[in-house]
C-alpha atoms as a PDB file:
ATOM      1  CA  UNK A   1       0.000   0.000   0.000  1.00  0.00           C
ATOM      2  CA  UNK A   2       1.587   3.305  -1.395  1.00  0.00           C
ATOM      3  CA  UNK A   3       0.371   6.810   0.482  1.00  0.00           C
ATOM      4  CA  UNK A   4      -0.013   9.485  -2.341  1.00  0.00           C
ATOM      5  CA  UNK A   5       2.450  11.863  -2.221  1.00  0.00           C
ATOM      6  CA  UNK A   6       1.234  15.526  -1.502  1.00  0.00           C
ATOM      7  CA  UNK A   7       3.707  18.357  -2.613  1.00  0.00           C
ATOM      8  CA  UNK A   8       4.838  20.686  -0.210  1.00  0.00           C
ATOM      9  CA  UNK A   9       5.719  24.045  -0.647  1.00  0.00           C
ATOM     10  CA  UNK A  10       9.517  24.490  -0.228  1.00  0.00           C
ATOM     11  CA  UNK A  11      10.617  26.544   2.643  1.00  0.00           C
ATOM     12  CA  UNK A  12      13.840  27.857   3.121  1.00  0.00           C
ATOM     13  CA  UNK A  13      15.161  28.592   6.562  1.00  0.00           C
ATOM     14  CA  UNK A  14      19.061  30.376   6.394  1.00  0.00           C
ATOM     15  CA  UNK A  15      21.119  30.149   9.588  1.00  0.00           C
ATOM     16  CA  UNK A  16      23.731  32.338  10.681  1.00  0.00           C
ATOM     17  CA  UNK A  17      25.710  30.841  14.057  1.00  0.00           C
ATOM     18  CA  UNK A  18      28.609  32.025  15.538  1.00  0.00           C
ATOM     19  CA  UNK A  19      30.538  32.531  18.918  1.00  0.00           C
ATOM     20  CA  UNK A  20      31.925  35.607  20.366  1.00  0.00           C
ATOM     21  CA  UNK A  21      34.377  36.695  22.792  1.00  0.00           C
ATOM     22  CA  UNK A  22      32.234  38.070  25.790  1.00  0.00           C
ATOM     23  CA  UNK A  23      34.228  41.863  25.800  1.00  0.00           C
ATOM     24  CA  UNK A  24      33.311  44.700  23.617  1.00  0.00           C
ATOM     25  CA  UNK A  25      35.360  43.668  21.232  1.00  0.00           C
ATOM     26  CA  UNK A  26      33.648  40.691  20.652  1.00  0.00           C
ATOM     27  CA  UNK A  27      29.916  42.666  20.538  1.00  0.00           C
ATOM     28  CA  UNK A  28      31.252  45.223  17.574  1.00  0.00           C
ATOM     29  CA  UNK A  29      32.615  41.926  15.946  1.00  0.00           C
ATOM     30  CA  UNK A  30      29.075  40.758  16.290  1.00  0.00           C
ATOM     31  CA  UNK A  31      27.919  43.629  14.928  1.00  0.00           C
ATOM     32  CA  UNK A  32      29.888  43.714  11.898  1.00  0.00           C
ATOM     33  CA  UNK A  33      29.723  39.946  11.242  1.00  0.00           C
ATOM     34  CA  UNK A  34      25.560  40.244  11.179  1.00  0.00           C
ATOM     35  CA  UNK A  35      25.607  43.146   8.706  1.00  0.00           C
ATOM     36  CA  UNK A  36      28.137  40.818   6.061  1.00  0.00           C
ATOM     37  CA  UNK A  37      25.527  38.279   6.830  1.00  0.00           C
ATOM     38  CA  UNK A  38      22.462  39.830   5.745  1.00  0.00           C
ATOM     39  CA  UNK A  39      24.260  41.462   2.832  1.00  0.00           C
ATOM     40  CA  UNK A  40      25.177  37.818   2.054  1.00  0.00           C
ATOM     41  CA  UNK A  41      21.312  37.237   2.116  1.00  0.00           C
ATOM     42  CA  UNK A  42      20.530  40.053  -0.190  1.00  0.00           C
ATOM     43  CA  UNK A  43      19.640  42.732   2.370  1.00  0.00           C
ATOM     44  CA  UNK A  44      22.487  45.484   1.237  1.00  0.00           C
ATOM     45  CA  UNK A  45      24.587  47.254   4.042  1.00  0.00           C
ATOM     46  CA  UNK A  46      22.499  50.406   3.912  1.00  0.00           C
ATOM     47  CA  UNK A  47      18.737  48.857   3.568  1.00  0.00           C
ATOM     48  CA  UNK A  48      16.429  49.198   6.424  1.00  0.00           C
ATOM     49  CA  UNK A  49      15.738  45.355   7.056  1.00  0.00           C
ATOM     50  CA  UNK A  50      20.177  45.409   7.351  1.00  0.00           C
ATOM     51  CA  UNK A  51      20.211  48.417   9.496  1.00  0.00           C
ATOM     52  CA  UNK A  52      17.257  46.665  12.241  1.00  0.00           C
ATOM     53  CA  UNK A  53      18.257  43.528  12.407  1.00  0.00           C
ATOM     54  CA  UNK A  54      22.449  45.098  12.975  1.00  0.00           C
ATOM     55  CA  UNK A  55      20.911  47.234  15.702  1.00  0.00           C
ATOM     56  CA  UNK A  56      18.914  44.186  17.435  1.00  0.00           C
ATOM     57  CA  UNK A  57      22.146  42.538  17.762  1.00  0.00           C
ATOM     58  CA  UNK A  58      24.517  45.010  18.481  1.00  0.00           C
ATOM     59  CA  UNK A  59      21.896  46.405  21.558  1.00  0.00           C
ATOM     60  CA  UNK A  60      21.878  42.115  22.816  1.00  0.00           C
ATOM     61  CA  UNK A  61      24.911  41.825  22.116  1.00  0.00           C
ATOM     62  CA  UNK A  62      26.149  44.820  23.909  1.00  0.00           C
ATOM     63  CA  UNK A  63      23.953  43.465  26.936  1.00  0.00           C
ATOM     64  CA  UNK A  64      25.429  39.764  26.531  1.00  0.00           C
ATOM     65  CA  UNK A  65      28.343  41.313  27.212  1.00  0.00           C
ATOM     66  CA  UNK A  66      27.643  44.080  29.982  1.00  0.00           C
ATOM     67  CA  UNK A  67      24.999  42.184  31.985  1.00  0.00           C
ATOM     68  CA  UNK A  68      25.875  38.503  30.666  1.00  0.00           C
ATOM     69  CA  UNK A  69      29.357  38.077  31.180  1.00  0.00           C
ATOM     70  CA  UNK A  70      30.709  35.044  33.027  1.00  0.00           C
ATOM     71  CA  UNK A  71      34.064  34.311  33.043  1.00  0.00           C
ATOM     72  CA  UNK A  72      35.306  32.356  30.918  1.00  0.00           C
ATOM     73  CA  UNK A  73      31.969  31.700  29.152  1.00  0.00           C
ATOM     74  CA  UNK A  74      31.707  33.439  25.458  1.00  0.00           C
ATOM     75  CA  UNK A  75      28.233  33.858  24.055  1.00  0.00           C
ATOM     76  CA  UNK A  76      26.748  33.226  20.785  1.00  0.00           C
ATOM     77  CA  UNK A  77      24.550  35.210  18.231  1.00  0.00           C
ATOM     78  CA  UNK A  78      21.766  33.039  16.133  1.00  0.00           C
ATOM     79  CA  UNK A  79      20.046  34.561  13.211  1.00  0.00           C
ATOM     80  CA  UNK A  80      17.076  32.561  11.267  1.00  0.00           C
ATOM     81  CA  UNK A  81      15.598  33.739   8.054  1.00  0.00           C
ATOM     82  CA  UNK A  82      12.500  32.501   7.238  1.00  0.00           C
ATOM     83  CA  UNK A  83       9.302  34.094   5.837  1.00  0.00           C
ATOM     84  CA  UNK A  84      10.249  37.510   6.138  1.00  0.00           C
ATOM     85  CA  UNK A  85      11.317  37.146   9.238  1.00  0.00           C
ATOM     86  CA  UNK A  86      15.324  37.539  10.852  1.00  0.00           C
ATOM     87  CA  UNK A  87      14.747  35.818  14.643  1.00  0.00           C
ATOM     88  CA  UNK A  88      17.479  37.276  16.367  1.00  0.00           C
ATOM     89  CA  UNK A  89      18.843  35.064  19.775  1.00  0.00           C
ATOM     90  CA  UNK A  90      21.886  36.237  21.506  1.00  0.00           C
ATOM     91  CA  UNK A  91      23.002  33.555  24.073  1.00  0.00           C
ATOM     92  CA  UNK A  92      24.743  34.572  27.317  1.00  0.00           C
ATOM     93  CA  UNK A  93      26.110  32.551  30.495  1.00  0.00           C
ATOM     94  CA  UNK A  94      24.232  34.475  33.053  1.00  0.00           C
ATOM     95  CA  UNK A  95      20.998  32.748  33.679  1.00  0.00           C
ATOM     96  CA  UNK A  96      19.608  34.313  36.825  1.00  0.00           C
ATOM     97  CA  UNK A  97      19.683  37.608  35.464  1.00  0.00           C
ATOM     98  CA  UNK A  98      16.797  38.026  32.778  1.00  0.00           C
ATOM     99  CA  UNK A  99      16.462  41.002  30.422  1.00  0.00           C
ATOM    100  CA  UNK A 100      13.957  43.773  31.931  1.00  0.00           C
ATOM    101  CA  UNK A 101      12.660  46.741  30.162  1.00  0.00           C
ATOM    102  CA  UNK A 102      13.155  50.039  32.044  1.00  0.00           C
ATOM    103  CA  UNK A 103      11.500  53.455  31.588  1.00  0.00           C
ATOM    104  CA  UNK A 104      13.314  55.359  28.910  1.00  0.00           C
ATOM    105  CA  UNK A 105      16.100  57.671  30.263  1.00  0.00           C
ATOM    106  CA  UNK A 106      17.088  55.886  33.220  1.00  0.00           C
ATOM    107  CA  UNK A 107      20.809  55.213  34.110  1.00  0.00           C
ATOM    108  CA  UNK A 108      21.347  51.655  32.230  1.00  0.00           C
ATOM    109  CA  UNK A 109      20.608  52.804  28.586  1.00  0.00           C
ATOM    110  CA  UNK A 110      17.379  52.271  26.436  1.00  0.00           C
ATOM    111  CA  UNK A 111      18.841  49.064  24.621  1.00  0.00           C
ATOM    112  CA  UNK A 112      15.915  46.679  24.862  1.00  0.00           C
ATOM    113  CA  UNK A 113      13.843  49.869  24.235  1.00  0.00           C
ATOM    114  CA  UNK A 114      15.410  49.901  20.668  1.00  0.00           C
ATOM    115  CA  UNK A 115      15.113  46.349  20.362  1.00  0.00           C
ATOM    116  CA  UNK A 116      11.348  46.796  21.483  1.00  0.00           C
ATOM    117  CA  UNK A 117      10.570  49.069  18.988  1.00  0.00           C
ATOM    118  CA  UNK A 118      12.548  47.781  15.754  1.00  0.00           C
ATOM    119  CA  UNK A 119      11.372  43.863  16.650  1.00  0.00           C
ATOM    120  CA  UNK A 120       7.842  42.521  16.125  1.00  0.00           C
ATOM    121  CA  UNK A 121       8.271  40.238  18.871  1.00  0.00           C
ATOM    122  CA  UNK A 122      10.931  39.804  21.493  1.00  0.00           C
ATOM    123  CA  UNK A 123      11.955  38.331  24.727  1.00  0.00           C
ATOM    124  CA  UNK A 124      13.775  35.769  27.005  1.00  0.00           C
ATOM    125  CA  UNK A 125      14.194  31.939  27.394  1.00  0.00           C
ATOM    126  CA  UNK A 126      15.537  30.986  30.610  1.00  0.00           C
ATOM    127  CA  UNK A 127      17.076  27.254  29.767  1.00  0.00           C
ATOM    128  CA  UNK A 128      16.658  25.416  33.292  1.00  0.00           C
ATOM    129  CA  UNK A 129      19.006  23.316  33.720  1.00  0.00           C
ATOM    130  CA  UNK A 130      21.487  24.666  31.118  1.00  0.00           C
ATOM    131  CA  UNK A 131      24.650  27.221  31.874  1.00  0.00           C
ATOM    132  CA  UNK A 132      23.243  29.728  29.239  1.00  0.00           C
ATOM    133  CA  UNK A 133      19.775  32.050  28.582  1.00  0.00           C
ATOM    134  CA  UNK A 134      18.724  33.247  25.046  1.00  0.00           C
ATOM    135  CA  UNK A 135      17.549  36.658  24.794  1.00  0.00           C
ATOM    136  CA  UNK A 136      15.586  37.001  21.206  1.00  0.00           C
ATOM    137  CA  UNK A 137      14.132  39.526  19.231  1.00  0.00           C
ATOM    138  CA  UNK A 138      11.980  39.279  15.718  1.00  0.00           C
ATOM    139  CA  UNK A 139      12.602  41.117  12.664  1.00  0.00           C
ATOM    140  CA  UNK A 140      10.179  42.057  10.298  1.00  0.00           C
ATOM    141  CA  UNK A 141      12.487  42.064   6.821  1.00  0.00           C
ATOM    142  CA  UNK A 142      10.089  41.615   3.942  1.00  0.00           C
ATOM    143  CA  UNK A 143       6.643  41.764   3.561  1.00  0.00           C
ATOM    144  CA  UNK A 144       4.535  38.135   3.877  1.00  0.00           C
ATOM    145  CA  UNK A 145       3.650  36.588   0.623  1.00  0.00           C
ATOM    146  CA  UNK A 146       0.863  38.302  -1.203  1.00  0.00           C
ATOM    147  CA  UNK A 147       0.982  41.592   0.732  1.00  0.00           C
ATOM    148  CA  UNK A 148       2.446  43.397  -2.060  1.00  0.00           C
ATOM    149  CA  UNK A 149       6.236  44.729  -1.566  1.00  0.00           C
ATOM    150  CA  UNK A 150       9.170  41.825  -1.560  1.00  0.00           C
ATOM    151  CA  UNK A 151      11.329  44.079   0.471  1.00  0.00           C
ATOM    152  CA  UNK A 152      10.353  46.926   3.443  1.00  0.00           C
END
């Protein structure tokens, strides 16, 4: 007995993974890295969908590395492309200390205020159990199919 075959739509998911040093350094390296990476994917240096998703990382990056840092623990930026959409997750090795928006001009910066405002969706996975949290953000890049526009 043979099941008919149904065709599926193909989907493509690109992945972007990569380890950094947890000092500044390593957070501008970030940085740069994402920006070759979406360029890579066809969103030029100076686009808008480039521009957001470089900011999301460099403000959870920055954090990774100012509220994040455990010695001798690096963390590690994630980017998935898929329908549109760049999820963002910046891992770090502090795991008691989860991400916490604050009112806009206080002493700490407005970083996840940024990443608030640029992302569709973001937020924080503690992972009980494991020696690392991912903080994640979700960038709108293109428009969903049959919306109109390929490219905000």
């Amino acid at each position: 007995m043979r099941a008919d075959p149904q065709l599926h739509e193909p989907v493509t998911v690109r992945t972007f993974t990569q380890l950094f040093s947890c000092t500044p350094r390593g957070a501008r390296l970030a940085r740069r890295l994402v920006a070759n990476r979406m360029d890579v994917w066809g969103f030029p240096y100076d686009s808008d969908p480039s521009e957001n998703v470089t900011l999301v990382v460099a403000e959870l990056a920055a954090n990774a590395v100012r509220h994040g840092r455990v010695p001798g623990r690096d963390f590690r930026v994630r980017l998935m492309l898929r329908d549109g959409v760049v999820r963002v997750e910046v891992a770090d090795g502090r795991t008691e200390r989860l991400p916490v928006l604050r009112n806009p001009g206080g002493e700490d910066g407005n970083g996840l205020l940024i990443v608030a405002a640029i992302a569709e969706r973001w937020g924080a996975d503690p992972r009980p159990g494991c020696a690392y949290k991912v903080v994640w953000a979700e960038v709108q890049v293109r428009r969903r199919a049959g919306s109109g526009l390929e490219r905000s």
